[in-house]
C-alpha atoms as a PDB file:
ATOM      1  CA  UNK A   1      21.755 -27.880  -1.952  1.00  0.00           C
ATOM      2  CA  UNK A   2      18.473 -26.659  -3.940  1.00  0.00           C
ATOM      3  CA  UNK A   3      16.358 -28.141  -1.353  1.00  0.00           C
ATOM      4  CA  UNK A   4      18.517 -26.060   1.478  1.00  0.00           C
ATOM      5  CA  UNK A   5      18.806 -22.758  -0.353  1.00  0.00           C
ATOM      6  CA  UNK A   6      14.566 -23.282  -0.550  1.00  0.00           C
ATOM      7  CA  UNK A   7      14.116 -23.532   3.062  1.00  0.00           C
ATOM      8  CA  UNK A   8      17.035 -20.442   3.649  1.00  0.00           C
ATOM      9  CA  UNK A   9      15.032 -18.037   1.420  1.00  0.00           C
ATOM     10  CA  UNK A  10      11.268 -19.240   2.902  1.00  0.00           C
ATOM     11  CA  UNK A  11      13.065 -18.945   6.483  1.00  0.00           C
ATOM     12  CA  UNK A  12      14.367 -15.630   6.111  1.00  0.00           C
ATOM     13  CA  UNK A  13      11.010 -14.230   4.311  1.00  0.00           C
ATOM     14  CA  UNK A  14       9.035 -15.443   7.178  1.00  0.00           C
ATOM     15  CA  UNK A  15      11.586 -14.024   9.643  1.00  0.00           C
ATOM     16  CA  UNK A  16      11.064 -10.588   7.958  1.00  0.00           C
ATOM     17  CA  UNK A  17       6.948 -11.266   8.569  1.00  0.00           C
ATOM     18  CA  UNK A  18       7.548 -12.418  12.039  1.00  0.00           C
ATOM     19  CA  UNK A  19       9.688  -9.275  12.381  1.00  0.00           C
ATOM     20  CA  UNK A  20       7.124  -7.089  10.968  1.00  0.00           C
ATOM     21  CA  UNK A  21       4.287  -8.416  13.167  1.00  0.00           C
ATOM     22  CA  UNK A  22       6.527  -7.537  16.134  1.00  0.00           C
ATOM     23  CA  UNK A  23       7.386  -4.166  15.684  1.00  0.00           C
ATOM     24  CA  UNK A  24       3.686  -3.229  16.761  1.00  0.00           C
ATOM     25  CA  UNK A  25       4.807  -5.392  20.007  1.00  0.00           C
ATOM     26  CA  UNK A  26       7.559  -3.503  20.604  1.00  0.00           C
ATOM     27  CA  UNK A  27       6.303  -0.111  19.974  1.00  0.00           C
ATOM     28  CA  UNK A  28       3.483  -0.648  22.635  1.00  0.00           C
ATOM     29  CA  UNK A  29       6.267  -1.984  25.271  1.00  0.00           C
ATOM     30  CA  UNK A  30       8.931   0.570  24.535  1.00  0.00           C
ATOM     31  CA  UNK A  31       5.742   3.252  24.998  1.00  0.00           C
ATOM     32  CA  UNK A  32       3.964   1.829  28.005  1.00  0.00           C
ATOM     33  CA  UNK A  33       5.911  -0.729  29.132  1.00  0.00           C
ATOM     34  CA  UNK A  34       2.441  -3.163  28.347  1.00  0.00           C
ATOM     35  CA  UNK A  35       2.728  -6.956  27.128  1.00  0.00           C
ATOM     36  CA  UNK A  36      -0.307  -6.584  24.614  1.00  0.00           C
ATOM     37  CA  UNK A  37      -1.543 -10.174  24.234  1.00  0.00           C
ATOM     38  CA  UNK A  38      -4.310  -8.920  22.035  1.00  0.00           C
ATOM     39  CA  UNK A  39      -1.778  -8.237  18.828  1.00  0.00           C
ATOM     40  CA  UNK A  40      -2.994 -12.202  16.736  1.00  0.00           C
ATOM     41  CA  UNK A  41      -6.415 -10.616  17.403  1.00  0.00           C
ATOM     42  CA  UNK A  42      -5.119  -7.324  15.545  1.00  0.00           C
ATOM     43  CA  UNK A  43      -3.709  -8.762  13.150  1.00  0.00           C
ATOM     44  CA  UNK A  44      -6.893 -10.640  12.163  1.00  0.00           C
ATOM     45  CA  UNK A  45      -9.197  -7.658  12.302  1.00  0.00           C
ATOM     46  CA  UNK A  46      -6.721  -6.156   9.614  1.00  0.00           C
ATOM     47  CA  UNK A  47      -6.560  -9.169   7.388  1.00  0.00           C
ATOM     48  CA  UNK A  48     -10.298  -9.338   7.486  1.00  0.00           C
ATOM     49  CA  UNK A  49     -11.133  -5.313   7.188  1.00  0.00           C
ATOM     50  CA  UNK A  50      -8.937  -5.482   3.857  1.00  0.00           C
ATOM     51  CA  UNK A  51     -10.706  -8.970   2.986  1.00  0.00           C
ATOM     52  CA  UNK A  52     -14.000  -7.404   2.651  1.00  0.00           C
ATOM     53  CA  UNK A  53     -12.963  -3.969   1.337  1.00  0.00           C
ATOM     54  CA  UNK A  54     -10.713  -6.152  -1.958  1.00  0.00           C
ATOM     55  CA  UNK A  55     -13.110  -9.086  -2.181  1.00  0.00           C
ATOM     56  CA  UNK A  56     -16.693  -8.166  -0.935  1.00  0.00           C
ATOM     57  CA  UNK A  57     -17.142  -4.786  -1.698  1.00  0.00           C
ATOM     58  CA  UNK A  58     -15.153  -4.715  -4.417  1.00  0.00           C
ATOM     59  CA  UNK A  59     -13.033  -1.703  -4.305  1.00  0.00           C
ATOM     60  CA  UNK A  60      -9.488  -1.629  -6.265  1.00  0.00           C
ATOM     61  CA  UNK A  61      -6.658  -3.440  -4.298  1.00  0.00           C
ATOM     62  CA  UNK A  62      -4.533   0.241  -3.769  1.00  0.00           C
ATOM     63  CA  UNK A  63      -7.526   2.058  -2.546  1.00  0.00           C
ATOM     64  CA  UNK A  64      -8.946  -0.967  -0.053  1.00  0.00           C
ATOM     65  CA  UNK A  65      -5.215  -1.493   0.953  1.00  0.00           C
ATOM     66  CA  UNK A  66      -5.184   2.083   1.866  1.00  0.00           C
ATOM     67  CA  UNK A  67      -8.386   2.358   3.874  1.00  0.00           C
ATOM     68  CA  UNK A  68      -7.332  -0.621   6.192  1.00  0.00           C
ATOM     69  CA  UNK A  69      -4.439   0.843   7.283  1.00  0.00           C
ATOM     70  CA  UNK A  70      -6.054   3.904   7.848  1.00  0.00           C
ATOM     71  CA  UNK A  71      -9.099   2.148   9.933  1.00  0.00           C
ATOM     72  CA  UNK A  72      -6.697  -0.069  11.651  1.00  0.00           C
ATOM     73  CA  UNK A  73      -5.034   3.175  12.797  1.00  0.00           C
ATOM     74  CA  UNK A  74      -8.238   4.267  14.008  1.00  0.00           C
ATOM     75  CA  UNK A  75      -9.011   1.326  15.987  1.00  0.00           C
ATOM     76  CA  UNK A  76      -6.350   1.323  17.281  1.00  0.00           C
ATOM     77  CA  UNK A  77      -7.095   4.928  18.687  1.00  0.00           C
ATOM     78  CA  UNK A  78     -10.420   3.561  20.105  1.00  0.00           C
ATOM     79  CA  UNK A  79      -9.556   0.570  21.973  1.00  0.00           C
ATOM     80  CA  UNK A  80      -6.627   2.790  23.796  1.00  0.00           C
ATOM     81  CA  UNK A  81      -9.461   5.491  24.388  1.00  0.00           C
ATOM     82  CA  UNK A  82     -11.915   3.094  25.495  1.00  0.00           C
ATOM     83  CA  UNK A  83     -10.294   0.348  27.390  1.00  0.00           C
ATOM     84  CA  UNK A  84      -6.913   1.565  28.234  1.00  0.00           C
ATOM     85  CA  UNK A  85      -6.288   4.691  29.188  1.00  0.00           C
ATOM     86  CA  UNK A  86      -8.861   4.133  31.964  1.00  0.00           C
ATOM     87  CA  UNK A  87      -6.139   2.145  33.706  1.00  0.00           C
ATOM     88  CA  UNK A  88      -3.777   4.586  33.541  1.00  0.00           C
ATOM     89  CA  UNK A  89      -1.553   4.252  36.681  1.00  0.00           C
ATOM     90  CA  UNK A  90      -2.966   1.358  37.460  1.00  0.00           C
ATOM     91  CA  UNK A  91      -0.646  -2.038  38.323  1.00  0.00           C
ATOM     92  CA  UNK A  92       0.527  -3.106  35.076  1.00  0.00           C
ATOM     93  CA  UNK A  93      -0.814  -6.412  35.390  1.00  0.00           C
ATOM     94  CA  UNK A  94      -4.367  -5.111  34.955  1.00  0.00           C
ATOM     95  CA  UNK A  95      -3.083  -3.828  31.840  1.00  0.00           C
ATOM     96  CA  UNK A  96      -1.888  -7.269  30.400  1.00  0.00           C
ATOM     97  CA  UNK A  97      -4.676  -8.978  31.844  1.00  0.00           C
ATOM     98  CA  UNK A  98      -7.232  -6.482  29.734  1.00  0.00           C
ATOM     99  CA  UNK A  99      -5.225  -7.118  26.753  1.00  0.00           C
ATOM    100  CA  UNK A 100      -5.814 -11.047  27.608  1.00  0.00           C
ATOM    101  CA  UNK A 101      -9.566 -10.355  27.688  1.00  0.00           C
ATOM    102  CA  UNK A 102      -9.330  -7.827  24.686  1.00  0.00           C
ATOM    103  CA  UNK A 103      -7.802 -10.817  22.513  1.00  0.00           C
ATOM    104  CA  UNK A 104     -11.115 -13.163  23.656  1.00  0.00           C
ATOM    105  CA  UNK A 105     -13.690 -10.497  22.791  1.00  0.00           C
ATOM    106  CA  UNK A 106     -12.007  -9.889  19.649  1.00  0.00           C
ATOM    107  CA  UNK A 107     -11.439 -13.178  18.242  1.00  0.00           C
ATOM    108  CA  UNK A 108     -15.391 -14.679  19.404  1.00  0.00           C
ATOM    109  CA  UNK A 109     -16.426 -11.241  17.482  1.00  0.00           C
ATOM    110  CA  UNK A 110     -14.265 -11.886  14.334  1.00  0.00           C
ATOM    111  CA  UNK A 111     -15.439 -15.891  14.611  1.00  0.00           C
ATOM    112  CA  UNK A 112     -18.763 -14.939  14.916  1.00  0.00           C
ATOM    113  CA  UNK A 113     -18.731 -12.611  11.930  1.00  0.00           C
ATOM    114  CA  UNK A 114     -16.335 -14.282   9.032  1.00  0.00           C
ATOM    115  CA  UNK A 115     -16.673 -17.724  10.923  1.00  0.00           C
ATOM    116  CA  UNK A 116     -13.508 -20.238  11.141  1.00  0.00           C
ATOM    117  CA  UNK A 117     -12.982 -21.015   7.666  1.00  0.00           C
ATOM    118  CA  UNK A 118     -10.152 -20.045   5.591  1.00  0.00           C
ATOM    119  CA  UNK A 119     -11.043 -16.702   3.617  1.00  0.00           C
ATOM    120  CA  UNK A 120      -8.418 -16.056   0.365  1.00  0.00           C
ATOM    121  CA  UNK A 121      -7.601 -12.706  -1.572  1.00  0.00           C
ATOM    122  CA  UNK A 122      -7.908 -12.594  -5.371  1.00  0.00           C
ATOM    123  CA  UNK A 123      -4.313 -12.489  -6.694  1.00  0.00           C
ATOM    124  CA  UNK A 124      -2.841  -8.905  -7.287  1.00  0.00           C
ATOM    125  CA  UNK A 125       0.941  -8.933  -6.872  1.00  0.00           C
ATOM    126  CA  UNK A 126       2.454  -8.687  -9.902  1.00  0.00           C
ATOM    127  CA  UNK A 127       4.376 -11.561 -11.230  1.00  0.00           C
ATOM    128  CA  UNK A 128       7.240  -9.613 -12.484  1.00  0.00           C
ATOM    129  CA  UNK A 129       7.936  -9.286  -8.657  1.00  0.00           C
ATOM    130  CA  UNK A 130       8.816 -12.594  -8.453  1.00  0.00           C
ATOM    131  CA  UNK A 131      12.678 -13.978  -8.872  1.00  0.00           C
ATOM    132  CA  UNK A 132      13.925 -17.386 -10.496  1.00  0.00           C
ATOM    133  CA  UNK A 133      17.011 -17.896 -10.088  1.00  0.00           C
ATOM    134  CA  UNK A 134      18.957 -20.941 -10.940  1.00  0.00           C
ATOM    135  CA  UNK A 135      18.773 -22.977  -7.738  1.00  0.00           C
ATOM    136  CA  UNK A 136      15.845 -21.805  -6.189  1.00  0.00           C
ATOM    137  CA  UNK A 137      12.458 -19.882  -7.423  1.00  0.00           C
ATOM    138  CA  UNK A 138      11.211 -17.004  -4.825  1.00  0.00           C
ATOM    139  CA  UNK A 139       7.730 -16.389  -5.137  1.00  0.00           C
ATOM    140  CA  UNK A 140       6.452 -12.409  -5.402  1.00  0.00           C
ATOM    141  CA  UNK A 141       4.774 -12.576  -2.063  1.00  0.00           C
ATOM    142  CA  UNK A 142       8.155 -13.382  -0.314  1.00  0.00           C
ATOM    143  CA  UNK A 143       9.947 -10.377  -2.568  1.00  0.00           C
ATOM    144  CA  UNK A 144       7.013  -8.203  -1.656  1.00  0.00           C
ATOM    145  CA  UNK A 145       7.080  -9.350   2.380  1.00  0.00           C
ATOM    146  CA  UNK A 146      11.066  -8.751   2.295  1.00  0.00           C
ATOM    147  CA  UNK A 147      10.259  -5.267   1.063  1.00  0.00           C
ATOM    148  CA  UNK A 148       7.701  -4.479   3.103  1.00  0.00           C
ATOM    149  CA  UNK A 149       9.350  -5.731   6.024  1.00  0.00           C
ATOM    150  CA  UNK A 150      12.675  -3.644   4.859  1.00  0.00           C
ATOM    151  CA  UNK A 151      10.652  -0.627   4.660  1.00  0.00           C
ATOM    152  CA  UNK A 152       8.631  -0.149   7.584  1.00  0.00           C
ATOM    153  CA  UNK A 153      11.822  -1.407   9.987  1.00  0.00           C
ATOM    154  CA  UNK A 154      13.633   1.435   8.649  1.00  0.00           C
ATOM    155  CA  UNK A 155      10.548   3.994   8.801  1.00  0.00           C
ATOM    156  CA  UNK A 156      10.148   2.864  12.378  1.00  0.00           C
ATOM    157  CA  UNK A 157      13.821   3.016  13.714  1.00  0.00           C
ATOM    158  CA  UNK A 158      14.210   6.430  12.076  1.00  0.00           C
ATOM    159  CA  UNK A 159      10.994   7.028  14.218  1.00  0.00           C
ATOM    160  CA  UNK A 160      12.466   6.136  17.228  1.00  0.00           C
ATOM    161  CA  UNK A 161      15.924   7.762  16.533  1.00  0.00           C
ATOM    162  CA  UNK A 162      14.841  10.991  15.004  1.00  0.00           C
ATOM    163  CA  UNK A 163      11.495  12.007  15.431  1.00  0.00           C
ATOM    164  CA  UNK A 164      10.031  14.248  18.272  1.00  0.00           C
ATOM    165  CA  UNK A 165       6.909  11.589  19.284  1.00  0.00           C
ATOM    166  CA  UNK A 166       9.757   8.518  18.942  1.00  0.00           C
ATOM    167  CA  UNK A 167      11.559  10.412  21.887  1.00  0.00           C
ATOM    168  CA  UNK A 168       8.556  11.018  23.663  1.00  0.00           C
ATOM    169  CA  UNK A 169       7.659   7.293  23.432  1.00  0.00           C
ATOM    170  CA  UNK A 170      10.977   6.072  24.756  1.00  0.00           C
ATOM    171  CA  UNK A 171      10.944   8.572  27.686  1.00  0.00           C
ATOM    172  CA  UNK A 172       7.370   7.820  28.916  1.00  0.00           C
ATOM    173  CA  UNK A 173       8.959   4.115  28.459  1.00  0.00           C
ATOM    174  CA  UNK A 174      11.474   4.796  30.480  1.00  0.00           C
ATOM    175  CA  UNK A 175       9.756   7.220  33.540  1.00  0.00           C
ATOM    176  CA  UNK A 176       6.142   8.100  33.332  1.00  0.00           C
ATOM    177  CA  UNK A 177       6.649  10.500  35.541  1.00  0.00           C
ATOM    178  CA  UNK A 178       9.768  12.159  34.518  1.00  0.00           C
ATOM    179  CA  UNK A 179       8.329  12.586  30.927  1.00  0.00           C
ATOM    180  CA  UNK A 180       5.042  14.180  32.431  1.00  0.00           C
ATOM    181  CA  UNK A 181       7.031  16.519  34.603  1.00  0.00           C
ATOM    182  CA  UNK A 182       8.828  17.306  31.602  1.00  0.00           C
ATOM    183  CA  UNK A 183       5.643  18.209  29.592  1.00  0.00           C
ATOM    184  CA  UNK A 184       5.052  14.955  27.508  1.00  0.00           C
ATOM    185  CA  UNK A 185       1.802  14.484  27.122  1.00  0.00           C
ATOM    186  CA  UNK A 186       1.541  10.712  28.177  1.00  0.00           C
ATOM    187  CA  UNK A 187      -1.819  10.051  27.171  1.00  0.00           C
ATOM    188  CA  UNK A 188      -1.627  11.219  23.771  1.00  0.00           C
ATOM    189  CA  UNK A 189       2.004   8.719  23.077  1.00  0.00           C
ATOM    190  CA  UNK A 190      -0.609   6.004  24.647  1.00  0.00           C
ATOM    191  CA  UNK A 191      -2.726   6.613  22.184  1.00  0.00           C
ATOM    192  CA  UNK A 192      -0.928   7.288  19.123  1.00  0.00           C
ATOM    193  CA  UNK A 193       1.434   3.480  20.242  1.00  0.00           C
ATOM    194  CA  UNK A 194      -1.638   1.479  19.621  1.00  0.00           C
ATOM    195  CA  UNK A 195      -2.552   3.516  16.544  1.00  0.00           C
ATOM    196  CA  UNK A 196       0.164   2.295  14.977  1.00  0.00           C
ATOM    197  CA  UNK A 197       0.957  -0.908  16.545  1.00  0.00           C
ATOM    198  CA  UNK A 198      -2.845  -1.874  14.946  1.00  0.00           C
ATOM    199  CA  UNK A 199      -1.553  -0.969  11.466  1.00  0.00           C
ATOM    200  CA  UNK A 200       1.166  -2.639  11.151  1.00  0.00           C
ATOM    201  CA  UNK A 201      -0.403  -5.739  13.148  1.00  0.00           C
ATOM    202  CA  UNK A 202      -2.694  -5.518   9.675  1.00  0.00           C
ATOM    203  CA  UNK A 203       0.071  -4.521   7.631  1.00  0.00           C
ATOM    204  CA  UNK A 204       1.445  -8.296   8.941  1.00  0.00           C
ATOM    205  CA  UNK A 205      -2.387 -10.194   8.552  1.00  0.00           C
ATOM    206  CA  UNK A 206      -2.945  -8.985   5.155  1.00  0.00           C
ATOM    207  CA  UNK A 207       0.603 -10.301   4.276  1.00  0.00           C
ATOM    208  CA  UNK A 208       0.191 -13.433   5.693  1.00  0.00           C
ATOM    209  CA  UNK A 209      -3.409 -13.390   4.334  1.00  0.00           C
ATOM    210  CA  UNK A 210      -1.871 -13.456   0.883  1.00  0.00           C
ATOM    211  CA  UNK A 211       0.597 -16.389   1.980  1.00  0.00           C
ATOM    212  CA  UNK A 212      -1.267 -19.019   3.451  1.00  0.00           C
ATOM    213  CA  UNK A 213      -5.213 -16.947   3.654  1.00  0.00           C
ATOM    214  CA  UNK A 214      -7.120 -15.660   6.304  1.00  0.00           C
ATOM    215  CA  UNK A 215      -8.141 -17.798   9.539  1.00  0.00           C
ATOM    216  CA  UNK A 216      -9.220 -16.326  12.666  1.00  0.00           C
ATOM    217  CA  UNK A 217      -7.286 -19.316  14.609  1.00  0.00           C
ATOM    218  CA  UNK A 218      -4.155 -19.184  13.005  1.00  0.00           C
ATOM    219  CA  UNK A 219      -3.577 -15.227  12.859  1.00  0.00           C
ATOM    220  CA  UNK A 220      -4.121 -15.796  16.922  1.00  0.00           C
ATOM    221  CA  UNK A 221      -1.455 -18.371  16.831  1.00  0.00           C
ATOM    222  CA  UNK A 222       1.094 -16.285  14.821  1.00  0.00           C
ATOM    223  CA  UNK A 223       0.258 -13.379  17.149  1.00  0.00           C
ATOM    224  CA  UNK A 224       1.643 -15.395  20.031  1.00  0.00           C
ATOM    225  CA  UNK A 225       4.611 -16.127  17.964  1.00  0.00           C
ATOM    226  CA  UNK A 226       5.687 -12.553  18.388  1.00  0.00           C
ATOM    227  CA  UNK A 227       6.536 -13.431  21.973  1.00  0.00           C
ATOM    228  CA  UNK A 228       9.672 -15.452  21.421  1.00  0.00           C
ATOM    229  CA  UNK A 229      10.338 -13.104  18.849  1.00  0.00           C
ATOM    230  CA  UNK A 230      10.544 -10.061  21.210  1.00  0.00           C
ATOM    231  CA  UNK A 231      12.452 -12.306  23.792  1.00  0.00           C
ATOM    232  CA  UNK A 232      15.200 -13.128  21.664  1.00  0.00           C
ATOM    233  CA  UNK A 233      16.055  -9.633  20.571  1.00  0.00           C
ATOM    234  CA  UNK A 234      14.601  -7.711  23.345  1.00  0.00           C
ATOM    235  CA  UNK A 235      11.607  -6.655  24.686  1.00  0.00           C
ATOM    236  CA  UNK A 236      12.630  -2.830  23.968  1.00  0.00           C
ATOM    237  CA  UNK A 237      14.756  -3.485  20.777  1.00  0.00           C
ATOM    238  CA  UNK A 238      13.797  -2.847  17.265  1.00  0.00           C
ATOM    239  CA  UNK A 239      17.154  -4.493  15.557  1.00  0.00           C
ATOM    240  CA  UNK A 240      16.576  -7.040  18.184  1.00  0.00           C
ATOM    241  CA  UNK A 241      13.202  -7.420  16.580  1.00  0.00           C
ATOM    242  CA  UNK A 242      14.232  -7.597  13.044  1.00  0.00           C
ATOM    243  CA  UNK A 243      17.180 -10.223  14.009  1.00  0.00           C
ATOM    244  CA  UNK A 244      14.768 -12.220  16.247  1.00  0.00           C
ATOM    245  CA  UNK A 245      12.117 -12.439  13.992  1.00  0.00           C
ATOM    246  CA  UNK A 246      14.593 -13.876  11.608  1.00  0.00           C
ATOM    247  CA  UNK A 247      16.347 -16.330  13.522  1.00  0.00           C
ATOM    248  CA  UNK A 248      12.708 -17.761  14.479  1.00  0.00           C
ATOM    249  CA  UNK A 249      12.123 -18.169  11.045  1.00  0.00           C
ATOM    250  CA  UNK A 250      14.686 -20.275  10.020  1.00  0.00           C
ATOM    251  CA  UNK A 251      14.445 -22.214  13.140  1.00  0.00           C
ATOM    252  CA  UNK A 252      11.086 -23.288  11.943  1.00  0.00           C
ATOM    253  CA  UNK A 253      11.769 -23.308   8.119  1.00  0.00           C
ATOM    254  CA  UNK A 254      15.021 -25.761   8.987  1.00  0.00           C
ATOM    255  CA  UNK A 255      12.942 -27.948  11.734  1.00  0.00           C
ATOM    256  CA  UNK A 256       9.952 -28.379   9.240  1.00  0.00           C
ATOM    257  CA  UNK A 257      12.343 -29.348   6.405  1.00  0.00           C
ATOM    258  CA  UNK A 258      14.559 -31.638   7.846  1.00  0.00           C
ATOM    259  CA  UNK A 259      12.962 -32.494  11.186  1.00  0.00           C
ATOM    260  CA  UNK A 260       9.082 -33.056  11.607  1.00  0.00           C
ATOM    261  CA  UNK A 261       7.015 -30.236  10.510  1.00  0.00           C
ATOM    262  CA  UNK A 262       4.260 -30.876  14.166  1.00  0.00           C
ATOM    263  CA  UNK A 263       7.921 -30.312  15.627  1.00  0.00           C
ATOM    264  CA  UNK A 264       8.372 -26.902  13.773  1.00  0.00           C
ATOM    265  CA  UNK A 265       5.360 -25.371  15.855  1.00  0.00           C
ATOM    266  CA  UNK A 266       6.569 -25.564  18.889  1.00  0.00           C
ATOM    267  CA  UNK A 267      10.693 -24.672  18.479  1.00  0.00           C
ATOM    268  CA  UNK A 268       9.873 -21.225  18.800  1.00  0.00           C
ATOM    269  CA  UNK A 269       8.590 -21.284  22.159  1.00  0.00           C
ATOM    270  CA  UNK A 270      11.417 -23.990  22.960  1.00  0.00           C
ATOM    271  CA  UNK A 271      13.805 -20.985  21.837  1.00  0.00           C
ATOM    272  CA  UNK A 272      11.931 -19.188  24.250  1.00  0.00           C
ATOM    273  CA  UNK A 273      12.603 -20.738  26.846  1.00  0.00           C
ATOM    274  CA  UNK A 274      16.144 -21.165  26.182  1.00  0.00           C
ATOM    275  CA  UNK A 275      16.247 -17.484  26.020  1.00  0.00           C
ATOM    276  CA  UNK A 276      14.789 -16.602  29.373  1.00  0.00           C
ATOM    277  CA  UNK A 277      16.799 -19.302  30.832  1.00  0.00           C
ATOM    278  CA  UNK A 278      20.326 -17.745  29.459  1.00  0.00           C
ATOM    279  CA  UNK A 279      19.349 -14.100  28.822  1.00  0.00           C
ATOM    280  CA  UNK A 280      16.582 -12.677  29.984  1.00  0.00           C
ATOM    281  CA  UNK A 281      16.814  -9.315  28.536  1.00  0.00           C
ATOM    282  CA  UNK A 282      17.117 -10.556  24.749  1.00  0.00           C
ATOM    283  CA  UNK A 283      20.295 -10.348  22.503  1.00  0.00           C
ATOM    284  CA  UNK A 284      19.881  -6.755  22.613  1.00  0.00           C
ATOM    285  CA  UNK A 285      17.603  -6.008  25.540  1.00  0.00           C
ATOM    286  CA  UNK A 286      18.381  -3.577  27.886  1.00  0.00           C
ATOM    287  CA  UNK A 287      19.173  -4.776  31.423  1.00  0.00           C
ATOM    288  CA  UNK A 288      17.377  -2.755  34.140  1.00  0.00           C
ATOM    289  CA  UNK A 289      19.384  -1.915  37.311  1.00  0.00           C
ATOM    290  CA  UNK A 290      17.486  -0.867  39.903  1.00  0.00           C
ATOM    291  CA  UNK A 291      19.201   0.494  43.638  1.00  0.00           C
ATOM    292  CA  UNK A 292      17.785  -0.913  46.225  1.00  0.00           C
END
């Protein structure tokens, strides 16, 4: 029972990271309709930016945690200035396939600049975070990943619900055209998607920088984990993010434990293909119905 209740709480704390790392998915897709296979890659430049702002420069962990959200932000802004909003109303498969070469530029740049060993943070969570119960111990890094994950899911669906841009973002979504005709201005929700699908792609690397460190090749490999993530809720779904993220979680937590942990790598993409086999659209995608 200890030894299940272990692998429950490390499956649903990585769910709630998986989650995390897929809301900047979902906010580029629900915005531009774009399959950004670049996010791993932003996750690592994140993870990295805050590595040598904590560790090598040596600024306190509030104020370096602080400027790599804000750079990330900014990055974010450049590569949509710089690489795509040139394409534009272009086919969107030029789009994904610029994201596919955006993801190989970044990662040779970050492996030619931090290299492919594993990079760690000094330790600055507080251990009072941390909860031991009677059964089972959770660490302070899986209290402060719950939180975190808790508290930007509910900043972002307000977003979405509530907020002027969030509207904008789910009408250009929806009908580029039919937003511009109706004065959004679709370059600038473009822009502003990425912005913040980089920071909380480093929001996720810097958390799971602290769990298992920094490496160039696995933040890549996480990255793609956001895909069966985002198939399993839905592509345009941020509950069907959060429950995704946590049902791929424990399906890896529970095959590692019990099963063979070389299996555990690769049930998420067999769940993805169960998915698209069954449902296409996700547990909570929306099915598009178009008259012919």
């Amino acid at each position: 029972m200890e030894f299940f209740l272990h692998l429950l709480v490390n499956g649903v704390s990585l769910g709630f990271l998986y989650a995390l790392s897929a809301l900047g998915f979902v906010m580029i897709y629900k915005a531009s309709s774009v399959l950004n296979f670049a996010h791993g890659e932003l996750m690592a430049i994140g993870a990295f930016l805050f590595l040598s702002l904590s560790s090598w420069a040596g600024l306190p962990i509030y104020l370096a945690f602080a400027l790599t959200l804000l750079g990330s932000f900014l990055i974010g802004f450049i590569v949509e200035r710089l690489f795509l909003r040139p394409l534009i109303g272009e086919d969107l498969i030029q789009v994904i396939m610029l994201t596919v070469g955006l993801a190989a530029m970044f990662k040779g740049l970050l492996l030619f600049i931090f290299g492919g060993d594993i990079h760690n943070y000094p330790e600055f969570l507080p251990r009072g975070l941390s909860f031991d119960l009677d059964v089972v111990q959770i660490p302070s890094v899986y209290v402060a990943t719950f939180i975190i994950g808790i508290l930007f899911l509910v900043i972002f669906g307000l977003f979405f619900k509530y907020s002027n841009q969030g509207i904008y973002m789910r009408s250009v979504a929806d009908n580029q055209s039919a937003a511009m005709s109706l004065g959004v201005h679709v370059r600038r929700v473009f822009a502003l998607s990425w912005a913040i699908a980089a920071l909380v792609a480093a929001m996720s690397g810097i958390v799971l920088g602290i769990i298992n460190g920094i490496n160039v090749h696995e933040l890549s490999s996480i990255g793609l984990k956001v895909f069966p993530v985002v198939i399993l809720g839905g592509l345009d779904s941020i509950s069907g993010a959060i429950i995704g993220g946590v049902i791929i979680g424990l399906l890896e937590t529970f095959t590692g434990g019990y099963l063979s942990t070389s299996l555990r790598e690769i049930v998420p993409y067999i769940a993805l293909v169960f998915i698209l086999m069954v449902k296409p659209y996700g547990l909570f995608g929306l099915k598009e119905i178009e008259r012919v």
